[in-house]
Protein backbone atom coordinates (compact mmCIF):
# COMPACT_ATOMS: atom_id res chain seq x y z
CA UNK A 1 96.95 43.38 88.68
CA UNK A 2 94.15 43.90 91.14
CA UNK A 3 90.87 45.72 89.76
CA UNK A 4 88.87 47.55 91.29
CA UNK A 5 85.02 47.11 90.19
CA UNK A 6 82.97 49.91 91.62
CA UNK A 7 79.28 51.27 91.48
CA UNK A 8 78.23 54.49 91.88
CA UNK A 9 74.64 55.45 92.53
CA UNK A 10 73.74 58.69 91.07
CA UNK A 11 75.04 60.13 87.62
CA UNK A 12 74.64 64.28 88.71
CA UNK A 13 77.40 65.94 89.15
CA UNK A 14 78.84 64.62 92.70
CA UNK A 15 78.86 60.54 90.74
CA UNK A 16 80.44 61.65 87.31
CA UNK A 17 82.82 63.60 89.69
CA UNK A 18 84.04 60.75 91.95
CA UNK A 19 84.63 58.31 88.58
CA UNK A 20 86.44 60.99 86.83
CA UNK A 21 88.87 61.09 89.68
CA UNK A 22 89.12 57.69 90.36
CA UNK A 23 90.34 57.00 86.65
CA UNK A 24 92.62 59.62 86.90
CA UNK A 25 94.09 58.99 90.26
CA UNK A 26 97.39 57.32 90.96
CA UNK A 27 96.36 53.41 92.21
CA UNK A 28 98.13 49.96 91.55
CA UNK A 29 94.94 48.36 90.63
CA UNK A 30 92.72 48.47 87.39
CA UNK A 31 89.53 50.49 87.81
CA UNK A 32 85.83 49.61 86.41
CA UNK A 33 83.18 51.96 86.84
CA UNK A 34 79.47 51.36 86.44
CA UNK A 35 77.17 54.38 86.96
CA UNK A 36 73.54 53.72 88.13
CA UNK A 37 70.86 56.45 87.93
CA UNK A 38 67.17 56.10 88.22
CA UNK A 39 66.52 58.95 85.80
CA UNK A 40 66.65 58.10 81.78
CA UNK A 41 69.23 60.87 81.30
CA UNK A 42 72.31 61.90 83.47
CA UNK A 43 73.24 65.00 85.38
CA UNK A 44 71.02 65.00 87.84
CA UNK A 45 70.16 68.62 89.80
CA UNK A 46 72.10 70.38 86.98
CA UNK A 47 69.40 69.02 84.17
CA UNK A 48 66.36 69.13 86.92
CA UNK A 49 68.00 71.54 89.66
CA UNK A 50 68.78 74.52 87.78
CA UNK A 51 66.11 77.23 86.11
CA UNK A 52 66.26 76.96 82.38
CA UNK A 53 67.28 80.10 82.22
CA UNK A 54 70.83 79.68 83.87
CA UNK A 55 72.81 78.50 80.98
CA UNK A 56 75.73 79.29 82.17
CA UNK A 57 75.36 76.98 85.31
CA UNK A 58 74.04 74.25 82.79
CA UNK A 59 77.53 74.93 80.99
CA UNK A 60 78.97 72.29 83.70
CA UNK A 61 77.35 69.59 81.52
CA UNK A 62 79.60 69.96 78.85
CA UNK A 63 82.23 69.29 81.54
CA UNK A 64 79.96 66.33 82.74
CA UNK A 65 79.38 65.19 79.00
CA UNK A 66 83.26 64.85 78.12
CA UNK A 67 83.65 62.83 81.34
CA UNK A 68 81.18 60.64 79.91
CA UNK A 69 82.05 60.49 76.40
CA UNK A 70 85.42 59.23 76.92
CA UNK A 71 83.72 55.41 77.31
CA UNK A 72 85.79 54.72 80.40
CA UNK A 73 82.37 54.66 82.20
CA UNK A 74 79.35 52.33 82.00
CA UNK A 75 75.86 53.95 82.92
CA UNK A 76 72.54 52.42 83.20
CA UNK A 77 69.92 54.81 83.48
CA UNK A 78 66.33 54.33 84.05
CA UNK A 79 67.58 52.10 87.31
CA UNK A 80 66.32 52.14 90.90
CA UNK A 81 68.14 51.61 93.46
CA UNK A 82 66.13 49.37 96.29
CA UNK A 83 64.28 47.92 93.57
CA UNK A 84 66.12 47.26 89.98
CA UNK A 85 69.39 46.85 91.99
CA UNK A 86 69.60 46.05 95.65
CA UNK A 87 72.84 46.48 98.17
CA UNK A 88 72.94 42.36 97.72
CA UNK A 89 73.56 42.67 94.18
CA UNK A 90 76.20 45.34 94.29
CA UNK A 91 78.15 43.42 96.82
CA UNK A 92 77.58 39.89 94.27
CA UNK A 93 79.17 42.24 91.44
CA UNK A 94 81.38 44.68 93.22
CA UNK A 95 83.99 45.21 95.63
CA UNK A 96 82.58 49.27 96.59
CA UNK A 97 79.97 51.54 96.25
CA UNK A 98 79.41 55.16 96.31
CA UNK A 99 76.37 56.69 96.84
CA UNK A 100 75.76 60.21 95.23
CA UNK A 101 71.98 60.58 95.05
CA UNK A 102 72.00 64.31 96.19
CA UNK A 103 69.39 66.13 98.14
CA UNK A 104 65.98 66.66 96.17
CA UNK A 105 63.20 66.65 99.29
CA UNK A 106 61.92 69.94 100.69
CA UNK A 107 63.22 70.77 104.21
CA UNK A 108 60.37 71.11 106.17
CA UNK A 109 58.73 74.62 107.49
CA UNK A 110 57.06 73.99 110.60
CA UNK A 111 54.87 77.02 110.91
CA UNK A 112 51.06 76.94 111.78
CA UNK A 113 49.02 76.82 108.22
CA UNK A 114 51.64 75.26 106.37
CA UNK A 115 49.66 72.47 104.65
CA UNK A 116 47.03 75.10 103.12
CA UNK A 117 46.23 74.22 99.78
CA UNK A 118 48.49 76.65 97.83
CA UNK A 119 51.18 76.28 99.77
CA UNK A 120 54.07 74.42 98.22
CA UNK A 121 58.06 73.33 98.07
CA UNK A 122 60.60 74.84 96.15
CA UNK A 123 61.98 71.71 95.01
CA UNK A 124 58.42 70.42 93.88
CA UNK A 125 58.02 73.77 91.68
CA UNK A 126 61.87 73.19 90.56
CA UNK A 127 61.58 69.41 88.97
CA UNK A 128 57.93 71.03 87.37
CA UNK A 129 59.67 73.59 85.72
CA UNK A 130 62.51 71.65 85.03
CA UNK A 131 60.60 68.72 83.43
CA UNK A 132 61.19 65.90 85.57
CA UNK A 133 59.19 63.51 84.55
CA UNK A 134 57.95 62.16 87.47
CA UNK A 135 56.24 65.05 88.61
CA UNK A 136 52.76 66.12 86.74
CA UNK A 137 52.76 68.27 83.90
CA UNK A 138 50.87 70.88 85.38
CA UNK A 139 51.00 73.45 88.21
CA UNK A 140 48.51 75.97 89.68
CA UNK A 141 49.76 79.21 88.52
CA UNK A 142 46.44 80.98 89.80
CA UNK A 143 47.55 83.36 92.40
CA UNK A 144 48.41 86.90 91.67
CA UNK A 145 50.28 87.32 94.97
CA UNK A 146 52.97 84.96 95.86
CA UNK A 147 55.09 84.67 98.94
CA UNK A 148 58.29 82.60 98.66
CA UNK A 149 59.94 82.08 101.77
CA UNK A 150 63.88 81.91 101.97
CA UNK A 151 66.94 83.90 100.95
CA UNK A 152 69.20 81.53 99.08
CA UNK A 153 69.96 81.05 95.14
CA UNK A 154 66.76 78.41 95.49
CA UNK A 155 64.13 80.83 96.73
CA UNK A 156 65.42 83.55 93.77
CA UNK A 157 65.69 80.95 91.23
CA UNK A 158 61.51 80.26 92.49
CA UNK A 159 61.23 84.43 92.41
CA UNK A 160 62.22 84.52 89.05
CA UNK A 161 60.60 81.93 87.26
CA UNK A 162 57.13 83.52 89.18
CA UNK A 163 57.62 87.16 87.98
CA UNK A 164 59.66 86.93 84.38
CA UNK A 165 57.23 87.12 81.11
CA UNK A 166 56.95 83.72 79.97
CA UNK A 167 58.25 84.65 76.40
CA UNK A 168 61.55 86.17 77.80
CA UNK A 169 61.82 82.22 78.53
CA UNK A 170 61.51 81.00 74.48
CA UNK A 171 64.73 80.72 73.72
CA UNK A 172 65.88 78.43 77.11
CA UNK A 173 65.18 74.82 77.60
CA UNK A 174 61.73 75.81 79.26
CA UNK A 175 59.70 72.49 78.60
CA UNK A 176 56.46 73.40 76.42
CA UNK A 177 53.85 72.75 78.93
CA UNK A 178 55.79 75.03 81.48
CA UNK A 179 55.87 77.52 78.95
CA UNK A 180 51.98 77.55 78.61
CA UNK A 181 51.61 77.21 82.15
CA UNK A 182 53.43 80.51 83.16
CA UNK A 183 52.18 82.24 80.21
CA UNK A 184 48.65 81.98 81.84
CA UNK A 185 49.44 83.49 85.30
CA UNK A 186 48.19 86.36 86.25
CA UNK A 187 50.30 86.86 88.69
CA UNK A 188 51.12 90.72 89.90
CA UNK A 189 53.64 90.34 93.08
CA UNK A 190 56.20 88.44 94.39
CA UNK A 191 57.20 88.82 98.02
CA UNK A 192 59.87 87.43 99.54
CA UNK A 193 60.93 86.49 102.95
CA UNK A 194 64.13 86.20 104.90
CA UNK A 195 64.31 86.49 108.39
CA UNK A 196 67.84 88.46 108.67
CA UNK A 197 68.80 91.69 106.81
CA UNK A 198 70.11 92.72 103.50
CA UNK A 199 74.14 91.91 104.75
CA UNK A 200 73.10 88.87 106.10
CA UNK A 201 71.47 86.67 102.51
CA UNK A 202 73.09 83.68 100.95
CA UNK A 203 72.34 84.95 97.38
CA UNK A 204 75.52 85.25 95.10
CA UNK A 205 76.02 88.83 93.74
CA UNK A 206 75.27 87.67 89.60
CA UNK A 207 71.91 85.88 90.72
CA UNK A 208 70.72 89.25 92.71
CA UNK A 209 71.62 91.43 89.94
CA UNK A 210 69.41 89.14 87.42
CA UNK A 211 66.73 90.25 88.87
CA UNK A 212 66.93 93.74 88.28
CA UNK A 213 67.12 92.72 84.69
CA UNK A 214 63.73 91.57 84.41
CA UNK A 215 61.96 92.72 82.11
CA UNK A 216 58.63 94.96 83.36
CA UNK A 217 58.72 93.97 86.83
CA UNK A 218 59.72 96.31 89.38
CA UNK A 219 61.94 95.58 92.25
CA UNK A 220 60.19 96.62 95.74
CA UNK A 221 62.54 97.50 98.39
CA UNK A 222 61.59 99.34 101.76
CA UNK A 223 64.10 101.69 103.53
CA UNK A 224 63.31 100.08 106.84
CA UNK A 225 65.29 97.21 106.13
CA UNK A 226 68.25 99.25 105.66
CA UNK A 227 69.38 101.00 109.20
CA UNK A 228 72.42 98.74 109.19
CA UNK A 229 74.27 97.65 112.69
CA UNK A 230 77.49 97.66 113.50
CA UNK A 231 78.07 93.93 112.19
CA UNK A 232 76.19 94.64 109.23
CA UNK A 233 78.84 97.48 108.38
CA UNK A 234 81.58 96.15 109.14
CA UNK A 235 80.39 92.52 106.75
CA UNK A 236 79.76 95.23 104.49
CA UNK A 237 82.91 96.90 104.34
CA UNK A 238 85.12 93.26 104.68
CA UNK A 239 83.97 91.10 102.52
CA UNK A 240 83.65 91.33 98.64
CA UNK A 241 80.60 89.87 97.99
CA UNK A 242 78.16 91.14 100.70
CA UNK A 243 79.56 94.86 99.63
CA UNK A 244 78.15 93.58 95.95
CA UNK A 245 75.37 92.76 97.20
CA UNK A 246 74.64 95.58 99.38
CA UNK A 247 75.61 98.21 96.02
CA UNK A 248 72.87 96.33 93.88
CA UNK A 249 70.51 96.97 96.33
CA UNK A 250 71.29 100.58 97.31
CA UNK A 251 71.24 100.92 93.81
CA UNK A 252 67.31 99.50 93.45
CA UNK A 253 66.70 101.88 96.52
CA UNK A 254 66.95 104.95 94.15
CA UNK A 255 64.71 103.79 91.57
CA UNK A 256 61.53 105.74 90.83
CA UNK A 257 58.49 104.48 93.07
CA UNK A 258 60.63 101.62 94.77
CA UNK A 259 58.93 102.18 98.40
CA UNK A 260 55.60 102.57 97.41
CA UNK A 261 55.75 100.30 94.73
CA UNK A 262 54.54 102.86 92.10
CA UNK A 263 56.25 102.20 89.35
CA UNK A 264 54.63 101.72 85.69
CA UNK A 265 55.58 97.47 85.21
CA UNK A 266 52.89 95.29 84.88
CA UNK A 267 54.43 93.19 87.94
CA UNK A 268 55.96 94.22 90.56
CA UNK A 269 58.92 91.67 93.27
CA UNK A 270 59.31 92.49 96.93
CA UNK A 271 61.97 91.63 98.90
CA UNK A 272 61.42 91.72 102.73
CA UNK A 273 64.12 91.64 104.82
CA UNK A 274 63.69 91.45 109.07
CA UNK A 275 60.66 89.27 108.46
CA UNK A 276 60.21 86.22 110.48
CA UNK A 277 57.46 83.67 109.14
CA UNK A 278 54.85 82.88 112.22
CA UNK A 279 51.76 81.62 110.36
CA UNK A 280 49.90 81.04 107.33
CA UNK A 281 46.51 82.81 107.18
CA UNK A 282 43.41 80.23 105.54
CA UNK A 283 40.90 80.98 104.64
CA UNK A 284 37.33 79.63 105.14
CA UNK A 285 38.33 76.98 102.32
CA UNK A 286 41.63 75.96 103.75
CA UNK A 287 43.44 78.06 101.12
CA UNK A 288 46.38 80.32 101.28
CA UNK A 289 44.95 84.11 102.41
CA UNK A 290 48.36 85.56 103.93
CA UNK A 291 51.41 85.54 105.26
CA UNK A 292 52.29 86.74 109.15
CA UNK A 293 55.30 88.04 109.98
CA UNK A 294 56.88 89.52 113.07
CA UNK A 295 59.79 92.39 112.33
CA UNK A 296 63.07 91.11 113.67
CA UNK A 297 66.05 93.08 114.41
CA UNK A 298 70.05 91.89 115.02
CA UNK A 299 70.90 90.56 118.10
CA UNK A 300 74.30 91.71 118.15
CA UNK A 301 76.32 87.86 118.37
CA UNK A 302 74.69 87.47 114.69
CA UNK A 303 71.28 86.29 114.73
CA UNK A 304 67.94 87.90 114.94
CA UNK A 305 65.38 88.21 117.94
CA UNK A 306 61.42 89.21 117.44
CA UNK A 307 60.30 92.86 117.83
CA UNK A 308 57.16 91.76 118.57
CA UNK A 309 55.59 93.57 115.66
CA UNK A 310 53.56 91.11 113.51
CA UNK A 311 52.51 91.95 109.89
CA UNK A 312 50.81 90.78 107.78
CA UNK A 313 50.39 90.66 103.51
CA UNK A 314 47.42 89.04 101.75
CA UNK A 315 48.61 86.29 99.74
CA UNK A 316 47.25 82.63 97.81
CA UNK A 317 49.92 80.99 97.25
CA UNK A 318 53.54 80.24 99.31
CA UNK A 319 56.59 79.14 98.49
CA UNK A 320 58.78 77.10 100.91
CA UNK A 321 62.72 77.65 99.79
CA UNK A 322 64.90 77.05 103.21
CA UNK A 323 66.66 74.30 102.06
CA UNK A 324 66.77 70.91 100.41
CA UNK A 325 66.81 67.29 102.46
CA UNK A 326 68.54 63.92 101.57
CA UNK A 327 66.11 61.03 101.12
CA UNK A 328 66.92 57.57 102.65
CA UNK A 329 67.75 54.55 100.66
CA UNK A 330 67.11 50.95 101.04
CA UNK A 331 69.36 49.15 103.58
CA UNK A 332 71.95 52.30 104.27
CA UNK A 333 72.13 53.72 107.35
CA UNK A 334 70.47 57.06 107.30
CA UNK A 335 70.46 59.99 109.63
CA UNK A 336 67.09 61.51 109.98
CA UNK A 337 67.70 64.91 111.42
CA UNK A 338 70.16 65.90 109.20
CA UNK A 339 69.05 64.04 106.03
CA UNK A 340 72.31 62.65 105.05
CA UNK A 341 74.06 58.84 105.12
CA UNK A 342 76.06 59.32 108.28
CA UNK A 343 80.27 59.00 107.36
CA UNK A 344 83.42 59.83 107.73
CA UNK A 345 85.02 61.48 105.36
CA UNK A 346 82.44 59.77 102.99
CA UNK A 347 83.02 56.58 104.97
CA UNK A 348 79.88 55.21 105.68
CA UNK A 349 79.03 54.53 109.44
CA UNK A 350 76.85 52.28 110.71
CA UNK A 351 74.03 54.00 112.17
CA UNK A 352 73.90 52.12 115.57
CA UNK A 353 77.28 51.99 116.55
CA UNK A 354 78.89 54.49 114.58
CA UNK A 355 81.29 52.03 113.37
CA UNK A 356 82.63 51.76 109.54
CA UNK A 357 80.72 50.06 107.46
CA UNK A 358 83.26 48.57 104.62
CA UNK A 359 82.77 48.23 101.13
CA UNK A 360 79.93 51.47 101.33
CA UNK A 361 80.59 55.63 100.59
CA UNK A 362 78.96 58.13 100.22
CA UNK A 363 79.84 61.78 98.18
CA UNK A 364 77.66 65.11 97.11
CA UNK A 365 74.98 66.70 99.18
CA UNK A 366 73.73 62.85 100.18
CA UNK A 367 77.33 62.95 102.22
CA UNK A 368 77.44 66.42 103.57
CA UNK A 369 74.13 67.99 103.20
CA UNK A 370 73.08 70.62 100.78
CA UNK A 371 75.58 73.00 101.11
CA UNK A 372 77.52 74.76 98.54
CA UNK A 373 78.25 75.22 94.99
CA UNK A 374 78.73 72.67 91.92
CA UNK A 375 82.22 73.24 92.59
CA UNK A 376 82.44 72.02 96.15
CA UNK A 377 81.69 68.48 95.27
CA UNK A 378 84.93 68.16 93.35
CA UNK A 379 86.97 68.18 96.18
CA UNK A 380 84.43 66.56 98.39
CA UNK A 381 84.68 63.25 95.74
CA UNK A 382 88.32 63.29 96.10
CA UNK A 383 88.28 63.09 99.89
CA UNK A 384 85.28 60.06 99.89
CA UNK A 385 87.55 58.67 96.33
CA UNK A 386 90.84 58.68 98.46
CA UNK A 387 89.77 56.05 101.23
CA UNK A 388 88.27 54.07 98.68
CA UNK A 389 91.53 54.08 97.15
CA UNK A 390 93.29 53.41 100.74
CA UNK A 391 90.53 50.83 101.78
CA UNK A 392 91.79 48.37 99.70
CA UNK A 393 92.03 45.36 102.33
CA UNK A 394 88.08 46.23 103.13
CA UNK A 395 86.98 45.55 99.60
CA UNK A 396 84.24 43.14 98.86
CA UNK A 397 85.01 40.11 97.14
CA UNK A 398 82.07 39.96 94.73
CA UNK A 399 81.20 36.49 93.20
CA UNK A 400 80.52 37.19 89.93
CA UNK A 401 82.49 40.51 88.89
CA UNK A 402 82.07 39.96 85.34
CA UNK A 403 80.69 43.18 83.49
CA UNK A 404 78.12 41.32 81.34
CA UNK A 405 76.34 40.00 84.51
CA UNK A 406 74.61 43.57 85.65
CA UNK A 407 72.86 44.12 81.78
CA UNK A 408 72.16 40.08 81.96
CA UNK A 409 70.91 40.74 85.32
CA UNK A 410 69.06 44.10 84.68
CA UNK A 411 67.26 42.23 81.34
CA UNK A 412 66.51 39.57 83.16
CA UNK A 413 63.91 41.82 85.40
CA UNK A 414 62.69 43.28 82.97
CA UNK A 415 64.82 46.42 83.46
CA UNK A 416 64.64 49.04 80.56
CA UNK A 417 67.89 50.57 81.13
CA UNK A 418 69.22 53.52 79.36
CA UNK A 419 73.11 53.70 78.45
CA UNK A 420 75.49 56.54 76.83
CA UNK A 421 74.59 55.96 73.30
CA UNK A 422 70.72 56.25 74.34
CA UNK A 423 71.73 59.24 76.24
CA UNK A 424 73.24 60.72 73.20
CA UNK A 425 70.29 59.74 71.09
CA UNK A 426 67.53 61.56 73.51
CA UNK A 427 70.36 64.92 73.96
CA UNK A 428 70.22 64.78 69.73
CA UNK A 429 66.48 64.65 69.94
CA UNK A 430 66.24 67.44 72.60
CA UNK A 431 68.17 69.58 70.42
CA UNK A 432 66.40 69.10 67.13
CA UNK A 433 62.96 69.60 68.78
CA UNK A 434 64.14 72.73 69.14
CA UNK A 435 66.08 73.83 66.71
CA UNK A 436 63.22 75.26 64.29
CA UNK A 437 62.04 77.75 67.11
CA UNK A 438 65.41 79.12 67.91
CA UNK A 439 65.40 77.05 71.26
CA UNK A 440 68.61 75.66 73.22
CA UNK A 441 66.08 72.23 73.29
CA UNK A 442 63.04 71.39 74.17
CA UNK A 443 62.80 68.46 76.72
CA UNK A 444 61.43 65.80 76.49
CA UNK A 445 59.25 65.15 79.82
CA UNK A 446 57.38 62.00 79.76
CA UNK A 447 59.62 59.08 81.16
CA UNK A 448 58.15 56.37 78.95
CA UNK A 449 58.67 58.54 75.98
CA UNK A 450 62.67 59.06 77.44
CA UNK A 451 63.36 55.22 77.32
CA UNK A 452 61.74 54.70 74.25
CA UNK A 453 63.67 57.26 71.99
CA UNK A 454 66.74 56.57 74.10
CA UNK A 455 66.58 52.59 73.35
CA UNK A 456 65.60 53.34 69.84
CA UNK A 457 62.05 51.59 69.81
């Protein structure tokens, strides 16, 4: 029987997807699958994507964990691809490839003062308070009024990691030095920004409502953002989750001191709605001084235009949360205006001609751009798995698809790869780190100090 040997690049959720599928799909060939991740530990934007205080969204690594436990899949952490591993090698050792390396840059902002030195990206701030160890341990948490600019799950995830008491964090996964970090903020307020109304956000319902459960920090809304349109009614009224949305809100509305922000909490979140971002204010140091805004108002077909009224709110640092942007890899075609490896159907297309390119694939946010839930890349694998599947004619015909070659190969360079068992050895050290203070884990950040305890030196 034929067999299929196939790499996939990225262990997060969108690569442990695609193999899990694979195995289980109907085929007339064998199947050997070889995950390759450049982190020391697995799951990608769910371990290093996700606020440590989300456990129930970090509850899709147990799902993740069983995939990998079975031992039906090889991984080899700790690898790069473009330098451990090239496209050359996986085509000596493989007959396909997948690429599922996500979406971790910032999108850009491109609004006068946006390099001012307290300005920064969500997904910087993310892998910080995450742990990913190849960002620095520390983060200037010196402003006591923050702006954060967007109004997705990213920009409240940001929101709430900026206002919430550092000790309400304890018994997470909050690394130790982000602990001490946020304990030592003095911030007051957090604003934040989105350019449409109240009907209009992408945040889901349960990450709103968190909000509201923070503990002494008021919520700041302002009854001019709520003189709903037509369109805003009748989203209202239609569709579940906006009408959620909408009742949380309405409900904040009511609370004591909510519009002129005089309630009794030691810090106090803002949510402006109508706001479009025009510039931020320096000052004579380069630093973040403020935010300007012009009001905007519905345009009836579903956007916004400018009133022409600009505000403005005094401010040192800024947040950037409007979305997250693939990052090109070595010798695949890349599209650089919508940050993703341009495909079909997770068919990878040749950037000049548009043609397929056989043998490569792509699946996750690195396929389709950052869109959607953890969910959605279930059924996006299965699409980009089926042609793989169908492609069979196209495969490579690797010259040495023997599975000892790639740790032969990967020792060889001087590689110090991490596998399952080290993975399990690191997860088990997590865990007892953090067992005697009542914590879910404490991680382990440094990414020498991951290989070592995961290769047992």
């Amino acid at each position: 029987m034929t067999k299929l040997r196939l790499a996939i690049v990225g262990a997060g959720p969108a690569g442990i997807y695609a193999a899990d599928i694979l195995l289980k799909a109907e085929r007339q060939f064998d199947v050997s699958i070889d995950l390759f991740e450049q982190l020391p530990a697995p799951y990608g934007l769910v371990r290093y994507g996700v606020a440590p205080d989300h456990p129930r969204i970090k509850g899709v690594i147990t799902a993740l964990r069983e995939v990998l436990d079975r031992g039906d899949i090889r991984i080899f952490g700790n690898v790069r691809f473009g330098e451990d591993i090239t496209l050359d090698d996986l085509k000596k050792h493989y007959n396909a490839v997948i690429f599922s390396t996500g979406a971790i840059r910032d999108a850009d902002l491109d609004i006068p003062g946006i390099d001012a030195e307290g300005s920064y990206g969500a997904a910087d701030f993310v892998s910080w308070f995450d742990g990913h160890p190849d960002v620095p341990r520390e983060w200037p948490l010196e402003a006591e009024s923050v702006a954060v600019i967007g109004n997705g799950n990213v920009a409240l995830d940001i929101t709430r990691m900026l206002a919430k008491h550092a000790d309400d964090l304890l018994p997470t996964e909050v690394p130790d030095n982000v602990y001490q970090g946020l304990k030592a903020s003095p911030v007051t307020d957090v604003h934040v920004f989105g350019r449409r109304g109240p009907a209009q956000v992408k945040f889901t319902p349960l990450e709103l409502r968190e909000l509201g459960e923070l503990r002494d920090v008021d919520m700041v809304v302002y009854d001019e953002d709520f003189d709903y349109d037509e369109a805003s009614k009748t989203a209202i009224e239609t569709n579940k989750q906006v009408k959620v949305i909408d009742r949380v809100l309405q409900q904040w509305r009511t609370r004591p001191g909510v519009n002129n922000a005089g309630g009794e909490a030691s810090r106090r979140l803002h949510l402006h709605f109508w706001a479009k971002p025009l510039e931020v204010v320096k000052d004579a140091d380069g630093r973040v001084a403020a935010l300007r805004y012009e009001r905007t108002r519905p345009d009836a077909e579903g956007g916004v235009v400018g009133t022409g009224e600009i505000r403005e709110v005094p401010i040192q640092a800024i947040y950037r949360a409007v979305g997250y942007f693939g990052s090109p890899l070595k010798d695949i075609p890349f599209d650089e205006l919508r940050g993703v490896i341009p495909n079909h159907e997770g068919q990878v297309l040749s950037a000049d001609s548009n043609s397929r390119m056989p043998g490569l694939y792509a699946t996750g946010w690195i396929k389709r751009g950052p869109v959607g839930l953890i969910g959605h890349t279930k059924s996006d694998a299965m699409e980009t798995v089926r042609h793989v599947i169908n492609d069979q004619g196209d495969w490579w015909r690797p010259e040495h698809p023997e599975e000892e070659s790639i740790p032969g190969l990967l020792a060889e360079r001087g590689v110090r790869w991490t596998d399952l068992d080290g993975w399990h050895r690191l997860d088990e050290h997590e865990m007892a780190l953090g067992a005697p203070h009542e914590r879910a884990r404490i991680k382990v950040v440094p990414r020498d100090e991951m290989i070592a305890i995961s290769r047992g030196e």
